[in-house]
Protein backbone atom coordinates (compact mmCIF):
# COMPACT_ATOMS: atom_id res chain seq x y z
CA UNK A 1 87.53 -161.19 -13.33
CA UNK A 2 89.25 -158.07 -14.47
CA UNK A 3 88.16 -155.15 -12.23
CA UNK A 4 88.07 -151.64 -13.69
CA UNK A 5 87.96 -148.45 -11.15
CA UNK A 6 85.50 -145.95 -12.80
CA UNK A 7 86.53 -142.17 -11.56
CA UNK A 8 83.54 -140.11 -13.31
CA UNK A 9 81.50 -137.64 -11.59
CA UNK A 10 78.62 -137.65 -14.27
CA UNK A 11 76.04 -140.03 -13.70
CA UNK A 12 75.40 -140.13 -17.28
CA UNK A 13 79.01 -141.53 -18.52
CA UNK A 14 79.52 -143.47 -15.15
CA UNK A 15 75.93 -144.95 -15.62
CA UNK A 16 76.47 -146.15 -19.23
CA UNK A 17 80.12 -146.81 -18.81
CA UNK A 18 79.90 -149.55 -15.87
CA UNK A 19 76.81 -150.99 -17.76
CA UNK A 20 78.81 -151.61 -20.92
CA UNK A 21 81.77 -152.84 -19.31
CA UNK A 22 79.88 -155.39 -17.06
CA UNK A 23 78.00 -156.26 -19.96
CA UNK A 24 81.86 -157.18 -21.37
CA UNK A 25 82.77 -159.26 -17.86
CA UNK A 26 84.40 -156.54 -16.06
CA UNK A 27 83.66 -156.30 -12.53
CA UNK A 28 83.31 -152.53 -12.27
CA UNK A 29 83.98 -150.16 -8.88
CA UNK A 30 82.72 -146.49 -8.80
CA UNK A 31 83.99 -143.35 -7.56
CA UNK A 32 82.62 -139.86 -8.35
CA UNK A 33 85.21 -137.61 -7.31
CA UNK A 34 89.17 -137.25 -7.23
CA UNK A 35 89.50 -138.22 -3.54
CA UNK A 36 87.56 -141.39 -3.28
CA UNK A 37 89.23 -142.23 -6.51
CA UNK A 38 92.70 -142.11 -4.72
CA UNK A 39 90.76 -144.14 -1.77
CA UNK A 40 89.27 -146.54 -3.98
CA UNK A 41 92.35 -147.39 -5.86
CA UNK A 42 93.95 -148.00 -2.43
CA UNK A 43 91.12 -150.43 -1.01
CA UNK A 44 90.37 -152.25 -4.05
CA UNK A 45 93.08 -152.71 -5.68
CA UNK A 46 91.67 -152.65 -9.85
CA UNK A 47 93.41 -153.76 -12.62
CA UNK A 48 92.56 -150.45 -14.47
CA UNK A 49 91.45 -146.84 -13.54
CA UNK A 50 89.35 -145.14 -15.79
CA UNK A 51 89.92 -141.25 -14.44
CA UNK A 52 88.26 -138.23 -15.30
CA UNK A 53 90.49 -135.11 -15.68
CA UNK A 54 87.81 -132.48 -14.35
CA UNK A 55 86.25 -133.87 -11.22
CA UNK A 56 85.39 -131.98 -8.07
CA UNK A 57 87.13 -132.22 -4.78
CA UNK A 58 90.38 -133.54 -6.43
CA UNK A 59 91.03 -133.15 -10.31
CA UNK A 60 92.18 -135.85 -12.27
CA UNK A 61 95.96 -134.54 -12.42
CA UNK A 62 95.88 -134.30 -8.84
CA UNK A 63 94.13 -137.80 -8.10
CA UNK A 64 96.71 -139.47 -10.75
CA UNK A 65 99.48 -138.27 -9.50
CA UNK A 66 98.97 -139.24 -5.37
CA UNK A 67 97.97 -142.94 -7.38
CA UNK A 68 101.36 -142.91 -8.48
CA UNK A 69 102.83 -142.03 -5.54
CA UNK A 70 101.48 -144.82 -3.07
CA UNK A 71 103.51 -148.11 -3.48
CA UNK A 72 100.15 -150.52 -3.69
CA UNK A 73 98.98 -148.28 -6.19
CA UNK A 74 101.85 -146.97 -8.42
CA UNK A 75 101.80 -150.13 -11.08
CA UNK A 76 98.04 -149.33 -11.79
CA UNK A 77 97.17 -148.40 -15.24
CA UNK A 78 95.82 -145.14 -15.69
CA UNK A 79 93.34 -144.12 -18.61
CA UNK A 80 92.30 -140.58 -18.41
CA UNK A 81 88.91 -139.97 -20.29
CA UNK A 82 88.82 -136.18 -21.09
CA UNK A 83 86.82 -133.77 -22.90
CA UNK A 84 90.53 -132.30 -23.09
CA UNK A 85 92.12 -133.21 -26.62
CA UNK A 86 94.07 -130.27 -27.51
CA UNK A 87 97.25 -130.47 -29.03
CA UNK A 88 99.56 -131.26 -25.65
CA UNK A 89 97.60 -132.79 -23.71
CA UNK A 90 98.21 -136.12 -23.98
CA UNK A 91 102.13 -135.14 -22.71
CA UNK A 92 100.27 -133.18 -20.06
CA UNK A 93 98.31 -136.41 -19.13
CA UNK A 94 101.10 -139.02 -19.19
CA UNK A 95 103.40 -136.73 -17.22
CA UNK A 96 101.04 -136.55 -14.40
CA UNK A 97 100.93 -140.31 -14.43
CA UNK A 98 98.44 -141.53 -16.83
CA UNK A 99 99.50 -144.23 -18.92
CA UNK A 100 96.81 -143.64 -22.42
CA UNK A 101 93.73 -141.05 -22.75
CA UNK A 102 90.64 -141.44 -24.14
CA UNK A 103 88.85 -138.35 -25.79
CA UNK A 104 85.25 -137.44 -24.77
CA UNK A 105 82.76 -138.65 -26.15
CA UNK A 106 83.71 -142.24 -25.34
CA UNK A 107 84.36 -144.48 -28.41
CA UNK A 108 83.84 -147.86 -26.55
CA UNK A 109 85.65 -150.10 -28.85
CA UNK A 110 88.47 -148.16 -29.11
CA UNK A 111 88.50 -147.69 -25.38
CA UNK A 112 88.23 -151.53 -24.83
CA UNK A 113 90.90 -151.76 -26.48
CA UNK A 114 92.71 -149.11 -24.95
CA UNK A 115 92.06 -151.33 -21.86
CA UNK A 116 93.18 -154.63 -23.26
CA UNK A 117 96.86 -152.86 -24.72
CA UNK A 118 97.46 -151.26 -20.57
CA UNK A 119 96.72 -154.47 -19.11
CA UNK A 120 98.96 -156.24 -21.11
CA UNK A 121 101.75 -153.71 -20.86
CA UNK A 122 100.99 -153.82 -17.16
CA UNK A 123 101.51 -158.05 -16.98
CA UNK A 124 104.93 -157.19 -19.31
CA UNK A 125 106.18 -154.49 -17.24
């Protein structure tokens, strides 16, 4: 089963994210700020992180770039989900490690697939 790390600090998204993706077979983890999302991705080890740019404790640039830096964690794919879409961005997103973002508010098809295109760039990488 495909496990998906879900960094979102509003219960809200986090609440109707992990219920549509475990509705879709994904087993799905929570964590609901920067730092236990670096902790998380350390412990469990998902096939995808889902990361929210603005979180408290540790942003989302921040948290992506320390889960680049650790060796069990640097092959992860990264999809930030931001209310950030300005023009920029995205460069500002995939140099701080990202791999793809999603704009707020979450279009879940197009973020499944999102999903299905990193984990298959992750098994051909």
């Amino acid at each position: 089963m495909t496990k998906i790390l879900l960094v979102e600090d509003h219960e809200e998204l986090w609440d109707f994210l992990s219920r549509r993706l475990r509705r879709r077979g994904f087993d799905v983890v929570l964590a609901h700020d920067g730092q236990q999302g670096v902790d998380m991705a350390q412990a469990e080890k998902p096939d995808v992180i889902l990361l929210d740019m603005n979180l408290p404790v540790m942003d989302g640039w921040t948290a992506a770039r320390k889960i680049r830096e650790l060796p069990e964690t640097t092959r992860i794919p990264i999809i930030a989900l931001t209310a950030h879409a300005m023009s920029g961005d995205r460069d500002k997103m995939i140099a701080a490690g990202c791999d793809d973002y999603h704009p707020k508010p979450v279009d879940f098809p197009q973020l499944l697939a999102q999903i299905d295109a990193a984990m298959l760039a992750a098994e051909e990488g």
